[in-house]
N, C-alpha and C. Protein backbone atom coordinates (compact mmCIF):
# COMPACT_ATOMS: atom_id res chain seq x y z
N UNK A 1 -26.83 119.69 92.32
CA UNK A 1 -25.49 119.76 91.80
C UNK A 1 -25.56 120.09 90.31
N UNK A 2 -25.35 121.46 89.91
CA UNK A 2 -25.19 121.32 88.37
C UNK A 2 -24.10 121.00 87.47
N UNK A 3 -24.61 120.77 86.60
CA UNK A 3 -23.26 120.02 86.18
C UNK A 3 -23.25 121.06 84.51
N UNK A 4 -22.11 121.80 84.35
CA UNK A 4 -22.24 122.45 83.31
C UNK A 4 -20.97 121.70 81.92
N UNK A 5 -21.45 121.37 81.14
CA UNK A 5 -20.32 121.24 79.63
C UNK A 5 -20.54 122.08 78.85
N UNK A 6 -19.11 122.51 78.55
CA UNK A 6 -18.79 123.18 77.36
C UNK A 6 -17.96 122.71 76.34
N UNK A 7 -18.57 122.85 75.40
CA UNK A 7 -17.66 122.60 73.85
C UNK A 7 -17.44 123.56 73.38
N UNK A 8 -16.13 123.37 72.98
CA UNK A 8 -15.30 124.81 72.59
C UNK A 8 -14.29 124.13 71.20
N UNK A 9 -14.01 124.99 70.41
CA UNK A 9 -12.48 124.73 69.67
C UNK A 9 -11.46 124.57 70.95
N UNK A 10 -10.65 123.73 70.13
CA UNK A 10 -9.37 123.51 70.85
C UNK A 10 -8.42 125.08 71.12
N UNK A 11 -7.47 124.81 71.56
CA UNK A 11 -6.28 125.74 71.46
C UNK A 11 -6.59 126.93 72.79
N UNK A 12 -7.36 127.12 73.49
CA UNK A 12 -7.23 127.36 74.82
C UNK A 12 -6.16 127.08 75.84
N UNK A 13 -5.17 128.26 76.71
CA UNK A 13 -4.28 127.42 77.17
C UNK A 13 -4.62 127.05 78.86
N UNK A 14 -4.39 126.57 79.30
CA UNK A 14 -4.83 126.09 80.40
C UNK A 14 -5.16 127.36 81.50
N UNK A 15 -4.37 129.06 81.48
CA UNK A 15 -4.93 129.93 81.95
C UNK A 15 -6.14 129.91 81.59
N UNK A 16 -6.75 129.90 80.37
CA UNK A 16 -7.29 130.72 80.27
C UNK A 16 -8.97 129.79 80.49
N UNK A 17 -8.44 128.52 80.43
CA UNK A 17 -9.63 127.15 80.83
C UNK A 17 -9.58 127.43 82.68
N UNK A 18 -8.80 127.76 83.39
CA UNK A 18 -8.88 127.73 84.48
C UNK A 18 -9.88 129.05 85.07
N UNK A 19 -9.55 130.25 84.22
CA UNK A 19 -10.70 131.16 84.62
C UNK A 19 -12.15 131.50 84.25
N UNK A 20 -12.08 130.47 82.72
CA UNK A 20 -13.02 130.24 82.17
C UNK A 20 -14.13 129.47 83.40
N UNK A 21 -13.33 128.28 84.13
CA UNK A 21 -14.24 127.77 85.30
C UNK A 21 -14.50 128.15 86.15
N UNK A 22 -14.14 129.08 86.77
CA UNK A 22 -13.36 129.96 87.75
C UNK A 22 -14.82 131.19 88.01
N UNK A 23 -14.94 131.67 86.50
CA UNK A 23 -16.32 132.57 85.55
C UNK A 23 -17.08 131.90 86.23
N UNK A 24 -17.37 130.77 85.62
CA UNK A 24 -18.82 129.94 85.62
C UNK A 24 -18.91 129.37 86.61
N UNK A 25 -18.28 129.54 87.67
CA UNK A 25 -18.45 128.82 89.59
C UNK A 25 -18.76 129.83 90.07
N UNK A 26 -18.51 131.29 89.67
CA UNK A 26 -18.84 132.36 90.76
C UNK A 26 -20.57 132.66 90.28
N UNK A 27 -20.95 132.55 88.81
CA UNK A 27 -22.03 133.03 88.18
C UNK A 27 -22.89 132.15 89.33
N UNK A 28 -22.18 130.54 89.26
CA UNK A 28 -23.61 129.80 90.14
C UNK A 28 -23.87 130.14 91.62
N UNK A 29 -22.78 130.59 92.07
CA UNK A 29 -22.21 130.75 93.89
C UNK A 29 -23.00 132.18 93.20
N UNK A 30 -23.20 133.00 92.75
CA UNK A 30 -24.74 134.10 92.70
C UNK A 30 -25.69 134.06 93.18
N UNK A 31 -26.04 132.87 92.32
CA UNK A 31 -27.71 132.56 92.72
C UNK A 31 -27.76 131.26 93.96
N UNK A 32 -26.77 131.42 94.63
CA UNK A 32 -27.12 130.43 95.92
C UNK A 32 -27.02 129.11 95.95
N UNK A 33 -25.18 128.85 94.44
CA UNK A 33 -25.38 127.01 94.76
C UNK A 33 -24.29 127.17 95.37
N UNK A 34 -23.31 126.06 95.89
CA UNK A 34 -22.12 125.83 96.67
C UNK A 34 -21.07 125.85 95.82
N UNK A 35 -19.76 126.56 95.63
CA UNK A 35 -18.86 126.50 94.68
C UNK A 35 -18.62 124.79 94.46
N UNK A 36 -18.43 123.92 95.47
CA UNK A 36 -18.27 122.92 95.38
C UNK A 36 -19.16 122.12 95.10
N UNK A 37 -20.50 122.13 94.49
CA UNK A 37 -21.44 121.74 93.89
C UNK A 37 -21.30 121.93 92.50
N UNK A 38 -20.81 122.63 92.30
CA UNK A 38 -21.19 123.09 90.61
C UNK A 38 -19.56 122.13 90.00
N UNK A 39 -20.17 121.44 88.89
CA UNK A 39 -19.15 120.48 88.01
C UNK A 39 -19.09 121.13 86.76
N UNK A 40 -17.88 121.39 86.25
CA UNK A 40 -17.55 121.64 84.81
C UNK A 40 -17.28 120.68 84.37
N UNK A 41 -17.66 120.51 82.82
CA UNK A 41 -16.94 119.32 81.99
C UNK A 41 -16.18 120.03 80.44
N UNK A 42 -15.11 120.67 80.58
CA UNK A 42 -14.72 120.95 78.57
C UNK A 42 -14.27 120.04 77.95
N UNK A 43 -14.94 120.18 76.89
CA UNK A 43 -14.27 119.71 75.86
C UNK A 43 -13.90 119.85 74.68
N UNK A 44 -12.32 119.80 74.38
CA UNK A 44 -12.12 120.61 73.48
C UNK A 44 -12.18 119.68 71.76
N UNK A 45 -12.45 120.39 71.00
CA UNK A 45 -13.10 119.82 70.11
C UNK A 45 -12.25 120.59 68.75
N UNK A 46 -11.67 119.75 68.45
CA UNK A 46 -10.79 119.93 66.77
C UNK A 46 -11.84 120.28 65.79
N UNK A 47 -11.10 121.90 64.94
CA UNK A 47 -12.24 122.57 64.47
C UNK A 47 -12.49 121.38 63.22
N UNK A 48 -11.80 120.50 62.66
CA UNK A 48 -12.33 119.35 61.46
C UNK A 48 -13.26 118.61 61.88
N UNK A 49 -13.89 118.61 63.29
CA UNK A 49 -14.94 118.03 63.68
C UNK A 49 -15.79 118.36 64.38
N UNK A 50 -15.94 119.61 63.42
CA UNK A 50 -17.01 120.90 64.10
C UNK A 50 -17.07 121.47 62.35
N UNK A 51 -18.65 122.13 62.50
CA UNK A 51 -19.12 122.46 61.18
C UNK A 51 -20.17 122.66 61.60
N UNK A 52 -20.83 123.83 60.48
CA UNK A 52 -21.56 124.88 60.58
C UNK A 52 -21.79 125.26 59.11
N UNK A 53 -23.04 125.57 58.81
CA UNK A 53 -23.44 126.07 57.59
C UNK A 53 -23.06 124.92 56.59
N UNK A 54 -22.98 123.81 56.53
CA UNK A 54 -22.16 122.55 55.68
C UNK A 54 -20.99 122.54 55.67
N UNK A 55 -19.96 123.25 56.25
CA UNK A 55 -18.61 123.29 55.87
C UNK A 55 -18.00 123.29 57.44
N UNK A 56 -16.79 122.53 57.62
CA UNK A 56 -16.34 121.89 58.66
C UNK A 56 -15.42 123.62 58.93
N UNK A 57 -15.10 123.50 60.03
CA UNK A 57 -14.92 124.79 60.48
C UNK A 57 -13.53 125.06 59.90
N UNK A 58 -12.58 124.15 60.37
CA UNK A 58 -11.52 123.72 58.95
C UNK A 58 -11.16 124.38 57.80
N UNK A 59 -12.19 124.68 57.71
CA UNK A 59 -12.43 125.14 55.91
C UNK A 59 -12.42 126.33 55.87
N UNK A 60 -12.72 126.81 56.93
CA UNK A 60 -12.82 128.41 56.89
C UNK A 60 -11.59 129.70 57.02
């Protein structure tokens, strides 16, 4: 059973999180796992608590 997470910035609207999983169930149903095997987990993550290069994404 794989279990895939993604962290992302926020502000995704729920289309577009639904095909985002939608993507990543057919990639595994490829290589021979069960659509219903494969677990997504997102999470969306406020860019003030996300940072890169020293500076919170926020900032940019």
């Amino acid at each position: 059973m794989p279990v895939v997470t993604v962290e992302m910035w926020e502000g995704r609207t729920p289309e577009q999180k639904k095909q985002l999983v939608k993507d990543l169930t057919e990639v595994f149903v490829k290589v021979g796992t069960s659509a219903d095997a494969v677990h997504i987990i997102l999470k969306d993550n406020a860019k003030s608590n996300w940072a890169q290069g020293g500076k919170l994404a926020s900032e940019k």
